[in-house]
N, C-alpha and C. Protein backbone atom coordinates (compact mmCIF):
# COMPACT_ATOMS: atom_id res chain seq x y z
N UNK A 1 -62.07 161.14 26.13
CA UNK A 1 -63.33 160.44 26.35
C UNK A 1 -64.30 161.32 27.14
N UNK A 2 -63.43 161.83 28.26
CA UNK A 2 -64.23 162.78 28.96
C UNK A 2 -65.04 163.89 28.28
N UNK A 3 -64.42 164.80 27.56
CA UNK A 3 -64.76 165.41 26.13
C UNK A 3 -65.92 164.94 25.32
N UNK A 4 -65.57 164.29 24.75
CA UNK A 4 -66.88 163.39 24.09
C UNK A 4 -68.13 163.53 24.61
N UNK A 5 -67.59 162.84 25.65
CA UNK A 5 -69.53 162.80 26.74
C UNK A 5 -70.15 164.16 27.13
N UNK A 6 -69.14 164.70 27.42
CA UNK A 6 -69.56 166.28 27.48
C UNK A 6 -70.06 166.55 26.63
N UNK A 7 -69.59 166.94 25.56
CA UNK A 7 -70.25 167.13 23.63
C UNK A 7 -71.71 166.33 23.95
N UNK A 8 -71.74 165.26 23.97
CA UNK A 8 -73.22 164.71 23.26
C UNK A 8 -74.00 164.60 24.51
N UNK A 9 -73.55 165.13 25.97
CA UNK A 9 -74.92 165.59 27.14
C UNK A 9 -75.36 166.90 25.98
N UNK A 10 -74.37 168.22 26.24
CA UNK A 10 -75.14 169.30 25.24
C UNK A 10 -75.57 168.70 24.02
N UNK A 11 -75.12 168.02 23.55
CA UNK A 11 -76.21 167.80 21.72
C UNK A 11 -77.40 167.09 22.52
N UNK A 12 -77.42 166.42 23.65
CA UNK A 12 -78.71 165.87 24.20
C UNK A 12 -79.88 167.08 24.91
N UNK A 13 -79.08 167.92 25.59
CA UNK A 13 -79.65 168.65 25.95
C UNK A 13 -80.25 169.86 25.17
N UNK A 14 -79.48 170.22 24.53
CA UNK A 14 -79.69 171.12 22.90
C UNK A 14 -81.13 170.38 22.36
N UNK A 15 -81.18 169.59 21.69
CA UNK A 15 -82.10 167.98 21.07
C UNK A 15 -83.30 168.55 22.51
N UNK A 16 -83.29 168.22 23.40
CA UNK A 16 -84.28 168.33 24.09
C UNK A 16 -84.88 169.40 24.32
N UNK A 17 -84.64 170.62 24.50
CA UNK A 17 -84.98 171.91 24.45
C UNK A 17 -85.59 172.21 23.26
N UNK A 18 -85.06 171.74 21.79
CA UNK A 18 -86.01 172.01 20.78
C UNK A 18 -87.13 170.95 20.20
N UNK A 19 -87.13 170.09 20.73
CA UNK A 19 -88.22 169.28 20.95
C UNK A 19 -88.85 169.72 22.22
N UNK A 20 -89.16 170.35 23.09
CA UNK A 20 -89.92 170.79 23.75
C UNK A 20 -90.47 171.87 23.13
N UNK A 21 -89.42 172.67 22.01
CA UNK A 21 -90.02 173.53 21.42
C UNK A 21 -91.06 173.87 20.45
N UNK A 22 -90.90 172.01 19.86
CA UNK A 22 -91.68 171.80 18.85
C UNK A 22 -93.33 171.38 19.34
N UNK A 23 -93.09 170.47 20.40
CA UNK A 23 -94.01 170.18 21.29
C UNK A 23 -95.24 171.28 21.55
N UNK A 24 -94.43 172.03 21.94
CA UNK A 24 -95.38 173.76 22.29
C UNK A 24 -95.84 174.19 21.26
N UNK A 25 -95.40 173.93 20.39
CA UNK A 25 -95.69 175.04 19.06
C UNK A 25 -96.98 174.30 18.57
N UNK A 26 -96.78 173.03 18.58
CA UNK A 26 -97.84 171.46 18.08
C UNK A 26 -99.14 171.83 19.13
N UNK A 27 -98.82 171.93 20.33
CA UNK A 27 -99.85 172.37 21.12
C UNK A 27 -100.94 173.18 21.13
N UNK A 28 -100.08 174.56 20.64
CA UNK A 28 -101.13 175.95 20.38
C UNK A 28 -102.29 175.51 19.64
N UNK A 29 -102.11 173.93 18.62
CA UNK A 29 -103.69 174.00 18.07
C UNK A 29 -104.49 173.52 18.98
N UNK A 30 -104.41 173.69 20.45
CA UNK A 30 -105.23 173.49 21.30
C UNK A 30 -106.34 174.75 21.50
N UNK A 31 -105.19 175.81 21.18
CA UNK A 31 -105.99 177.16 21.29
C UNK A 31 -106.56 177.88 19.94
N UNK A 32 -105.95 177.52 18.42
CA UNK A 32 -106.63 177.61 17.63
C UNK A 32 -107.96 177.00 17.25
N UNK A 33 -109.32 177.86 16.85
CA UNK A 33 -110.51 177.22 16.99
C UNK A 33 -110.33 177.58 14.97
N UNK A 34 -111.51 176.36 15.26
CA UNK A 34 -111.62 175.79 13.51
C UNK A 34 -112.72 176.88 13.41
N UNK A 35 -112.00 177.91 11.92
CA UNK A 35 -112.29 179.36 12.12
C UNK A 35 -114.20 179.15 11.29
N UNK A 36 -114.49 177.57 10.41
CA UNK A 36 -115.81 177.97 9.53
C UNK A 36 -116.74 177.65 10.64
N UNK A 37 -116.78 177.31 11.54
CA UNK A 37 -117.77 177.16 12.64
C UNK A 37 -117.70 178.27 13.15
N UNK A 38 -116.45 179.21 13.26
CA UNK A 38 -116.91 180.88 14.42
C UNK A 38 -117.92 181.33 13.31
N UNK A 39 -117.03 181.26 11.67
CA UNK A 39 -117.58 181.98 10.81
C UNK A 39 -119.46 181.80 10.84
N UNK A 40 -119.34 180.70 11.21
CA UNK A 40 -120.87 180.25 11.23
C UNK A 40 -121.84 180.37 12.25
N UNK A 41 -121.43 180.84 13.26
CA UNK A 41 -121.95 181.10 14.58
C UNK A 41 -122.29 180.06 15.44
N UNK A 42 -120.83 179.18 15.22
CA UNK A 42 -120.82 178.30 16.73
C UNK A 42 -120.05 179.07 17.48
N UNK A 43 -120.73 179.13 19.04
CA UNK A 43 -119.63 179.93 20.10
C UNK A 43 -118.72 179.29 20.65
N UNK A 44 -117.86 180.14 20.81
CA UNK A 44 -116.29 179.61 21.02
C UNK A 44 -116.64 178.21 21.94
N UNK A 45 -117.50 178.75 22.97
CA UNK A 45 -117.77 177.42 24.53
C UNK A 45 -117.84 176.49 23.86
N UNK A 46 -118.55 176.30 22.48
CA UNK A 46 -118.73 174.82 21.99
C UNK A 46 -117.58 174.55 20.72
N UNK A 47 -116.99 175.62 19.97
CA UNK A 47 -116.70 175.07 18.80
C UNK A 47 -115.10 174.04 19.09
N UNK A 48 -114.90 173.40 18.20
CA UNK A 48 -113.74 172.77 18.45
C UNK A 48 -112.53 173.18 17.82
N UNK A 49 -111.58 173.19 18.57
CA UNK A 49 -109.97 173.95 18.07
C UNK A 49 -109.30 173.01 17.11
N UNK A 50 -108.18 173.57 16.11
CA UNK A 50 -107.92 172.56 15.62
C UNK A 50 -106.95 171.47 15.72
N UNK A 51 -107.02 171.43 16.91
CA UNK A 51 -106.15 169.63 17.77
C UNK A 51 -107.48 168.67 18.14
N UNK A 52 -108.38 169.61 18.40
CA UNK A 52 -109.17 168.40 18.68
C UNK A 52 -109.72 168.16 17.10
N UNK A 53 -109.99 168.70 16.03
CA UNK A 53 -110.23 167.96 14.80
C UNK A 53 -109.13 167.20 14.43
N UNK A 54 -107.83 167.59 14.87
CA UNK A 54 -106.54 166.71 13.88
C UNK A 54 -107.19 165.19 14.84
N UNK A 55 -106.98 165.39 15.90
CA UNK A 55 -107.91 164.17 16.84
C UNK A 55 -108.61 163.64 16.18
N UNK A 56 -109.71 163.96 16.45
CA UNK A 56 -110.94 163.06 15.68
C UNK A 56 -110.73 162.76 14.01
N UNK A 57 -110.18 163.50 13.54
CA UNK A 57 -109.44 162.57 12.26
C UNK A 57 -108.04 161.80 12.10
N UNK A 58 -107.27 161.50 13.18
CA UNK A 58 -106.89 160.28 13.15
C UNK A 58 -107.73 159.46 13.82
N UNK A 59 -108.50 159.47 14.62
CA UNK A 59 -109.05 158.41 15.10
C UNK A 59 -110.12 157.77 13.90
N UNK A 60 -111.09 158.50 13.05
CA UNK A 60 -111.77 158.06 12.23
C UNK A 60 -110.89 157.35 11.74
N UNK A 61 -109.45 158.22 10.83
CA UNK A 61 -109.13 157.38 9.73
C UNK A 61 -108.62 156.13 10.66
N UNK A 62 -108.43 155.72 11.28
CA UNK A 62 -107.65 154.72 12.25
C UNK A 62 -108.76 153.74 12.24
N UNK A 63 -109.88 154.27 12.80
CA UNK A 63 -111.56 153.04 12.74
C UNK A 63 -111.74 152.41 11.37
N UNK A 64 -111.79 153.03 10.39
CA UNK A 64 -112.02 153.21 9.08
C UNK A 64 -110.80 152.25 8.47
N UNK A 65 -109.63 152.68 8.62
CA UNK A 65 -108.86 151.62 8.05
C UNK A 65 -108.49 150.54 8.68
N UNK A 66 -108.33 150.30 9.64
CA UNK A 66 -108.77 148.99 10.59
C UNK A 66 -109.50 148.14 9.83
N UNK A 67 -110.99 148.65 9.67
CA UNK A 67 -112.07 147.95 9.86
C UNK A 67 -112.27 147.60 8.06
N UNK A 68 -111.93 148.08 7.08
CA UNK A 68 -112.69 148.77 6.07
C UNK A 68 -111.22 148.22 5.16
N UNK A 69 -110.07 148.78 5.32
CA UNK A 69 -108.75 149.22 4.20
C UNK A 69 -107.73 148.45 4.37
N UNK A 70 -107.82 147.30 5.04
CA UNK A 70 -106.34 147.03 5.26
C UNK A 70 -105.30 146.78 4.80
N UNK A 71 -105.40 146.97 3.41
CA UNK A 71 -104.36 147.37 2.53
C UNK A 71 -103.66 148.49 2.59
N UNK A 72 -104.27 149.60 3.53
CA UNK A 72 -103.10 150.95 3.48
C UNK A 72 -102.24 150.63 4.53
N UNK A 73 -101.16 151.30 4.04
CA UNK A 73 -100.15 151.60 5.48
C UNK A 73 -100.61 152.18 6.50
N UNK A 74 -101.23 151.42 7.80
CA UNK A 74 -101.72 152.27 8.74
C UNK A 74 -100.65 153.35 9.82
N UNK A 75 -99.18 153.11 9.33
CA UNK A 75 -98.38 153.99 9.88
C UNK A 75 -98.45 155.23 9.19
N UNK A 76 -98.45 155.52 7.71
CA UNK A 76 -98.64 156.47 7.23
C UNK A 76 -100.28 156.85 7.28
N UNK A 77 -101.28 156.42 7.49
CA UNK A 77 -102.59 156.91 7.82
C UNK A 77 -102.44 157.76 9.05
N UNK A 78 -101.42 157.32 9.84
CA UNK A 78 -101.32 157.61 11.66
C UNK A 78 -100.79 159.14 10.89
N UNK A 79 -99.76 159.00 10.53
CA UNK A 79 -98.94 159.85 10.45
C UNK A 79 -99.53 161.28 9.59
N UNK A 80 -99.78 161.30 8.39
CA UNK A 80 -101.02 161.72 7.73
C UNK A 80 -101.57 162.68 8.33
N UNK A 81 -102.38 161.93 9.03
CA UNK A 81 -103.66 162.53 9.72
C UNK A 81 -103.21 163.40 10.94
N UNK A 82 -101.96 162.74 11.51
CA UNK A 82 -101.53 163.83 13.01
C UNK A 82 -101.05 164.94 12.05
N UNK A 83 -100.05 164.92 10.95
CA UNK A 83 -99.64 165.78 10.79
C UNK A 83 -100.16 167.01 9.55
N UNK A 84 -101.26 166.65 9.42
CA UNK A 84 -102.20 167.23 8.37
C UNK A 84 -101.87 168.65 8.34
N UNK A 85 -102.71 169.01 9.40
CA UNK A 85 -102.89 170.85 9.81
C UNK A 85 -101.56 171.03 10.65
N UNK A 86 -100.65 170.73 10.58
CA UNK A 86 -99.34 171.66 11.18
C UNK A 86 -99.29 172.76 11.15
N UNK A 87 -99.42 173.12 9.76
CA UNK A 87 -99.09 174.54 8.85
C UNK A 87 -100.16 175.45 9.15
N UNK A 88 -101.06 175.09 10.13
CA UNK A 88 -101.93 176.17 10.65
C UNK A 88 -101.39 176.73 12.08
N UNK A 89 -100.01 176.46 12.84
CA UNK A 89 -99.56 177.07 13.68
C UNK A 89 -99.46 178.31 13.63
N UNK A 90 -98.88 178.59 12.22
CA UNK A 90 -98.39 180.12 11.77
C UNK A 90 -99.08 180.40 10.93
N UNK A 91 -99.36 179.63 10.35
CA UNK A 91 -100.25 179.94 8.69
C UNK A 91 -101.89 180.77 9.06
N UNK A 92 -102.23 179.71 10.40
CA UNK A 92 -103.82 179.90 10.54
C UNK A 92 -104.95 179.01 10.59
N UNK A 93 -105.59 179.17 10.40
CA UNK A 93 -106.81 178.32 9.82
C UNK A 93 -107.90 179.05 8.63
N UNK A 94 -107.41 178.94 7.38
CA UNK A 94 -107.94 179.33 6.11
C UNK A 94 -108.84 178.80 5.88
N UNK A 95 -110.29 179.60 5.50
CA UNK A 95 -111.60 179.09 5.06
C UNK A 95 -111.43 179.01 3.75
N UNK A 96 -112.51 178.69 2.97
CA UNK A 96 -112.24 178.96 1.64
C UNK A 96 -113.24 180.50 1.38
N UNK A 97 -113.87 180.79 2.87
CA UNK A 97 -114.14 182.34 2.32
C UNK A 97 -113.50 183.33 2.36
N UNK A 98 -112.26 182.95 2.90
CA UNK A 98 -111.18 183.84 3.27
C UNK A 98 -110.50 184.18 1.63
N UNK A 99 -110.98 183.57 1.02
CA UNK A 99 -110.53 183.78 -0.52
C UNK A 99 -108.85 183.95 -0.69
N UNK A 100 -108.23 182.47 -0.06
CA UNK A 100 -106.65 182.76 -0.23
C UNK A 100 -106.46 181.24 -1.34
N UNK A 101 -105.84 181.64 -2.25
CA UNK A 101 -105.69 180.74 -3.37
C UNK A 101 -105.09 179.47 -2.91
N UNK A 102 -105.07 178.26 -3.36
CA UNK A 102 -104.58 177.22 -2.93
C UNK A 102 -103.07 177.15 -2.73
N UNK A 103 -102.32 177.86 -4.08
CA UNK A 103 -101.04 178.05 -3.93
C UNK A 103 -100.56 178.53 -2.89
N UNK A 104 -101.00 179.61 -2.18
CA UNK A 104 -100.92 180.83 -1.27
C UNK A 104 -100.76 179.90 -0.01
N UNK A 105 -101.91 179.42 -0.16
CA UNK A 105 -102.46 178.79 1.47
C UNK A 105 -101.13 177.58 1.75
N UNK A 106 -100.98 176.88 0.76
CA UNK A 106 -99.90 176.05 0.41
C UNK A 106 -98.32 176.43 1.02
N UNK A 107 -98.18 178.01 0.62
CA UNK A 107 -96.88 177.92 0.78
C UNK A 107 -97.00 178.63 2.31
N UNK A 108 -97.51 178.94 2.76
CA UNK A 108 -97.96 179.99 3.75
C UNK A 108 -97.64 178.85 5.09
N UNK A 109 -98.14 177.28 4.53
CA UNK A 109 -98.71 176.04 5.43
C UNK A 109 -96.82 175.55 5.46
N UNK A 110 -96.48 175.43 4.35
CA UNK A 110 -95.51 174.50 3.76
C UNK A 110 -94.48 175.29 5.45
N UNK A 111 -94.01 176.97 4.77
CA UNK A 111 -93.43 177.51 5.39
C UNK A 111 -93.43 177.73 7.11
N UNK A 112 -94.78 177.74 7.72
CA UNK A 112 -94.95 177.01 8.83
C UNK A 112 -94.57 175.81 9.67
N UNK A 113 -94.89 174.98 8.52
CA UNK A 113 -94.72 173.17 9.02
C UNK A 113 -92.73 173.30 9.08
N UNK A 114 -91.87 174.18 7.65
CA UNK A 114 -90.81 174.07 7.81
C UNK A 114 -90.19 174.61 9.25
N UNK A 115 -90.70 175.76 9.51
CA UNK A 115 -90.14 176.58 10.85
C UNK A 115 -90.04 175.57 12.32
N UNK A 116 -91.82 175.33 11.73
CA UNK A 116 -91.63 174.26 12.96
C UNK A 116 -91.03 172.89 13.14
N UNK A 117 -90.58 172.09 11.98
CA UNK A 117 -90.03 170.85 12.43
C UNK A 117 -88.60 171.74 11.92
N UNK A 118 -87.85 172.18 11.59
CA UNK A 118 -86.52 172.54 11.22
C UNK A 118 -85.53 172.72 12.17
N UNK A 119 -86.18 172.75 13.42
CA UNK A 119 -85.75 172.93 14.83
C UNK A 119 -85.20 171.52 15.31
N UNK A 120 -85.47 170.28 15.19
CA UNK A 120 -85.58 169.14 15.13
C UNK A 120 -84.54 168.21 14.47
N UNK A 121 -83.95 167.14 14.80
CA UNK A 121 -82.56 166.59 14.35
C UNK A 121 -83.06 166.08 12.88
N UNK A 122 -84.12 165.22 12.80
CA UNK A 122 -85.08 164.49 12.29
C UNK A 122 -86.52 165.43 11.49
N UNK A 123 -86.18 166.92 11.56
CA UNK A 123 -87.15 167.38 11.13
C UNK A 123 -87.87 166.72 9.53
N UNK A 124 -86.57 167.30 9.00
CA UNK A 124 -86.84 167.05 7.40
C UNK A 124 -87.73 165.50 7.00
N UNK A 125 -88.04 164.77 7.80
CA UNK A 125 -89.08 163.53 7.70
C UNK A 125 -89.97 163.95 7.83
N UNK A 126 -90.31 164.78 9.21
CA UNK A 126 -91.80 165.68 8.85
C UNK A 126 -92.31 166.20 7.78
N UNK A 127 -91.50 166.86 7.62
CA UNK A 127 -91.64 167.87 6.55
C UNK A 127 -91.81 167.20 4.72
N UNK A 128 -91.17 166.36 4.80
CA UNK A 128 -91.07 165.49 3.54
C UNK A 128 -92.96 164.98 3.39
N UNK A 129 -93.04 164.01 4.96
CA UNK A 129 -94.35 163.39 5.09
C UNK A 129 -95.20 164.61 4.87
N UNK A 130 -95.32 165.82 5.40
CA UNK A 130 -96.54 166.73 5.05
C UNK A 130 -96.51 166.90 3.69
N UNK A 131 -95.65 167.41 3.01
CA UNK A 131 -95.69 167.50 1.33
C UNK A 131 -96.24 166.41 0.91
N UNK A 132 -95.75 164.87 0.99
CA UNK A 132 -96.49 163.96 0.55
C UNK A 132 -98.25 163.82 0.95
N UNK A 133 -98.26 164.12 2.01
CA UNK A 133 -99.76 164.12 2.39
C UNK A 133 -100.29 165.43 1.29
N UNK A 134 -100.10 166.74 1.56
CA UNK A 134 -100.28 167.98 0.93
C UNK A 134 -100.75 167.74 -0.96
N UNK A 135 -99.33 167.14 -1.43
CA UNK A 135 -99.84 166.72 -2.72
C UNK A 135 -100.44 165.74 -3.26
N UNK A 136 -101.16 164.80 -2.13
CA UNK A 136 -101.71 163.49 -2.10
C UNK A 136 -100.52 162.06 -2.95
N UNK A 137 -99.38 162.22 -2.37
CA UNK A 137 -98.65 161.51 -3.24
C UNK A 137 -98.38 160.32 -3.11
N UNK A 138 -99.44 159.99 -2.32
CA UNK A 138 -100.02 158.34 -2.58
C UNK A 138 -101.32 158.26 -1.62
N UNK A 139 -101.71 156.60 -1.85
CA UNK A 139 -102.97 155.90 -1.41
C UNK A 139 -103.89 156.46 -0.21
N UNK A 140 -102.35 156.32 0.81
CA UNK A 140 -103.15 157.07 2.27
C UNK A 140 -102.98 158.58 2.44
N UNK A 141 -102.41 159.22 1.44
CA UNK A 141 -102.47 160.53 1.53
C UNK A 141 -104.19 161.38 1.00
N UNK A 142 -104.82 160.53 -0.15
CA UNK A 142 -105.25 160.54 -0.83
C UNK A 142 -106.55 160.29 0.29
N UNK A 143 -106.76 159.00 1.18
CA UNK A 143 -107.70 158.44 1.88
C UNK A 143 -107.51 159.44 3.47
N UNK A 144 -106.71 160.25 3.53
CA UNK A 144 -106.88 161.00 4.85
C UNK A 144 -107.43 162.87 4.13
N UNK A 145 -107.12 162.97 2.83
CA UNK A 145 -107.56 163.98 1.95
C UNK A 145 -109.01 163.84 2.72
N UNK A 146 -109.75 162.53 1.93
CA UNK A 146 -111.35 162.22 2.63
C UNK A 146 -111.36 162.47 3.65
N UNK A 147 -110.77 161.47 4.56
CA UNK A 147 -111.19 161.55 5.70
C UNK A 147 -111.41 162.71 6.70
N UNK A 148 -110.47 164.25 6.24
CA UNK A 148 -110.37 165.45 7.21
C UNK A 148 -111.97 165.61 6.48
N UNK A 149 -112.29 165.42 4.89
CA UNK A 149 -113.46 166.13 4.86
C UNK A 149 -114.84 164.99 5.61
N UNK A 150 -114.79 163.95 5.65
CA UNK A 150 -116.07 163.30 5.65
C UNK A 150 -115.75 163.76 7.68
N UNK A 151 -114.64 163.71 8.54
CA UNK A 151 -114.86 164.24 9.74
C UNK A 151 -115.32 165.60 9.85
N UNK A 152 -115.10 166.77 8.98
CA UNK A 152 -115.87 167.78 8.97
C UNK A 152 -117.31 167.87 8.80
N UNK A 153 -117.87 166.52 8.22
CA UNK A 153 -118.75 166.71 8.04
C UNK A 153 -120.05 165.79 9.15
N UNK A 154 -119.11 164.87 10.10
CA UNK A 154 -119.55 164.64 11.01
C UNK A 154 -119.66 165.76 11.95
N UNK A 155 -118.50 166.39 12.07
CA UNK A 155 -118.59 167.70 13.22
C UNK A 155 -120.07 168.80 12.73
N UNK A 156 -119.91 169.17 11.65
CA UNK A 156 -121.17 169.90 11.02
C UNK A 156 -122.65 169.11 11.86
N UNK A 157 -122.60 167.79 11.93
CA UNK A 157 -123.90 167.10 12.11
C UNK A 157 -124.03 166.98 13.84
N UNK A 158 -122.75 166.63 14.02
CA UNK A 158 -123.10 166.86 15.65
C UNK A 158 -123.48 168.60 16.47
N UNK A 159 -123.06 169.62 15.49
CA UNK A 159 -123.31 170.70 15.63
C UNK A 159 -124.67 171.64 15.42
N UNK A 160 -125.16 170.57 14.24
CA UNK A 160 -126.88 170.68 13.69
C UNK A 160 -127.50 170.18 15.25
N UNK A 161 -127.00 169.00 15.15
CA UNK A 161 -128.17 167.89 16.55
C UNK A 161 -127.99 168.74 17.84
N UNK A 162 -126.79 169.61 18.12
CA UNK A 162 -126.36 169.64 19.60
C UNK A 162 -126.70 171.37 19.54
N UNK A 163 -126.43 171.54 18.55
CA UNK A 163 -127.14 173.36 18.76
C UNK A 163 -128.01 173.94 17.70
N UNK A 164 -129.03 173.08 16.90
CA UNK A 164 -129.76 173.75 16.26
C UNK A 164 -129.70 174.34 15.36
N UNK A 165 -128.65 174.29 14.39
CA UNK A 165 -127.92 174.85 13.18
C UNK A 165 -128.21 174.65 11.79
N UNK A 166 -128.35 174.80 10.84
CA UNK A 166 -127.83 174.72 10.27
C UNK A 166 -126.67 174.37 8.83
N UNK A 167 -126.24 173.22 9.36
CA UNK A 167 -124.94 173.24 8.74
C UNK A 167 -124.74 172.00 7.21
N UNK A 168 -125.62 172.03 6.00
CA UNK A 168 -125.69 171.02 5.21
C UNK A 168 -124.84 171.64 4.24
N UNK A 169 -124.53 173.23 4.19
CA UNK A 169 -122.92 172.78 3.23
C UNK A 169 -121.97 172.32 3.60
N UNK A 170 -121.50 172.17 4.95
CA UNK A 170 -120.43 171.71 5.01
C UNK A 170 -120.56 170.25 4.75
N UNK A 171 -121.64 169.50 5.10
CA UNK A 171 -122.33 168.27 4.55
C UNK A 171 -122.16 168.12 3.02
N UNK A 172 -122.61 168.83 2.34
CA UNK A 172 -122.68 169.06 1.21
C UNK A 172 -121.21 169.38 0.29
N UNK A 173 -120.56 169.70 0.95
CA UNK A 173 -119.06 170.36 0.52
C UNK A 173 -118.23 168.63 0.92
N UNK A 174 -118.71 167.95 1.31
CA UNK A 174 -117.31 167.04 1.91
C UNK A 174 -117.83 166.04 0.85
N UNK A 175 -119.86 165.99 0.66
CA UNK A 175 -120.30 165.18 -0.68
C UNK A 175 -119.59 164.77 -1.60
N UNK A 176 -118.97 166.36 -1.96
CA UNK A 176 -118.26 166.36 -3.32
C UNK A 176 -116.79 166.05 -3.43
N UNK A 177 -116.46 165.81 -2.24
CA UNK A 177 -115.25 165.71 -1.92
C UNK A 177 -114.97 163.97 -2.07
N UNK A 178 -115.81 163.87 -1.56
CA UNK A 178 -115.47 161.75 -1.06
C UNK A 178 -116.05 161.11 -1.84
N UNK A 179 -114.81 160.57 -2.33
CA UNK A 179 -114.82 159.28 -3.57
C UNK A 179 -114.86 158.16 -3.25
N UNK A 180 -114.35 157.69 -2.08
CA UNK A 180 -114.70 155.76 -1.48
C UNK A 180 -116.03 155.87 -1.24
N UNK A 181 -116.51 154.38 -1.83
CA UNK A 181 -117.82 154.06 -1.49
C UNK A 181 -118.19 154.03 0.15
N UNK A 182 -117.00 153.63 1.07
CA UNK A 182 -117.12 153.68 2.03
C UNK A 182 -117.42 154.39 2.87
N UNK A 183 -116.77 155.78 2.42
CA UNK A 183 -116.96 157.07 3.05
C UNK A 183 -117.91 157.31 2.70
N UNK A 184 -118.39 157.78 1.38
CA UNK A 184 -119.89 157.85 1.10
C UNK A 184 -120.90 157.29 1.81
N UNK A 185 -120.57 155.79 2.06
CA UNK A 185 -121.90 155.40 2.96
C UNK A 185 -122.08 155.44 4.44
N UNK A 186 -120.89 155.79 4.63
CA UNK A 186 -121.12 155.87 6.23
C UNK A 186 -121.56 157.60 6.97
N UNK A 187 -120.55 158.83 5.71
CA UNK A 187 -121.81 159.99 5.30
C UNK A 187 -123.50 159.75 5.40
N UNK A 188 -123.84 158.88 4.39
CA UNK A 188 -125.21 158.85 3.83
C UNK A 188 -125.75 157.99 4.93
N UNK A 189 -125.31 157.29 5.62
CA UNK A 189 -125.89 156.81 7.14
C UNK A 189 -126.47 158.12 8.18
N UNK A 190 -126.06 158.86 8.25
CA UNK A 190 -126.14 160.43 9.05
C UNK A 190 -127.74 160.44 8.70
N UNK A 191 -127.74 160.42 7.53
CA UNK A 191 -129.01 160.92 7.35
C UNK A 191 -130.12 159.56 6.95
């Protein structure tokens, strides 16, 4: 018996060390900045990294389906949206002027998100949920697809108003992107 407990303090303590590990790794998008705003000449002092966009797009999609959807699973909206950009720990943050093919960017993300939850007892749920989000393989995968773009395209507008910019493709780029009437109109409210 004594044995035993010994065994599962280390599998506890083991378990905790790589969840701290994962923790850290989840963190660094504190220090990655969302690279089409450098590209665009927002300065670092203002632009936002990409934890604070995974942020502000769960919180949209969270307002939004609340208020608007309540037919989606708002656990998988939660989930979705935190775990969107993982795959930019290692991967990066890929523009589309960076000219890296979708496949590329894909496996580059996939292989990231694996490194980092694989560490984890419970990883492979992560990892399952990002693919499903990744290939939009259902409703709320599909409605947080929108939502990273129609929040990009709020950030673009607070970036026009707050520094004088700029920025109506990225406005223009999320246009073409968002298919709910909803999103559309709360876009077309901006202006």
């Amino acid at each position: 018996m004594n044995m035993e407990k010994k065994n599962s303090i280390l599998v506890l303590e083991d378990n905790n060390e790589n969840i701290l590990e994962v923790y850290f790794e989840i963190q660094s998008l504190k220090n990655l900045f969302r690279q089409g705003w450098l590209k665009r000449g927002v300065e670092k002092k203002f632009c936002e990294s990409v934890a604070d966009h995974s942020f502000s797009t769960t919180m949209l999609a969270w307002l939004i389906a609340d208020e608007y959807l309540p037919e989606l699973d708002l656990s998988k909206v939660l989930k979705y949206s935190l775990l969107h950009e993982i795959g930019e720990i290692y991967a990066g943050d890929i523009t589309p002027v960076d000219n890296v093919r979708e496949a590329e960017k894909y496996k580059l993300e996939l292989s990231a998100v694996i490194k980092v939850f694989s560490k984890i007892k419970y990883g492979d749920k992560y990892i399952k949920l990002w693919k499903e989000f990744e290939n939009s393989d259902s409703k709320e995968a599909k409605f947080i697809k929108q939502i990273d773009r129609l929040e990009m395209a709020l950030q673009a507008h607070f970036y026009e108003k707050k520094l004088d910019m700029n920025l109506h493709d990225f406005k223009n780029s999320a246009k073409s992107i968002l298919k709910d009437k909803i999103l559309k109109d709360l876009l077309q409210s901006l202006e």
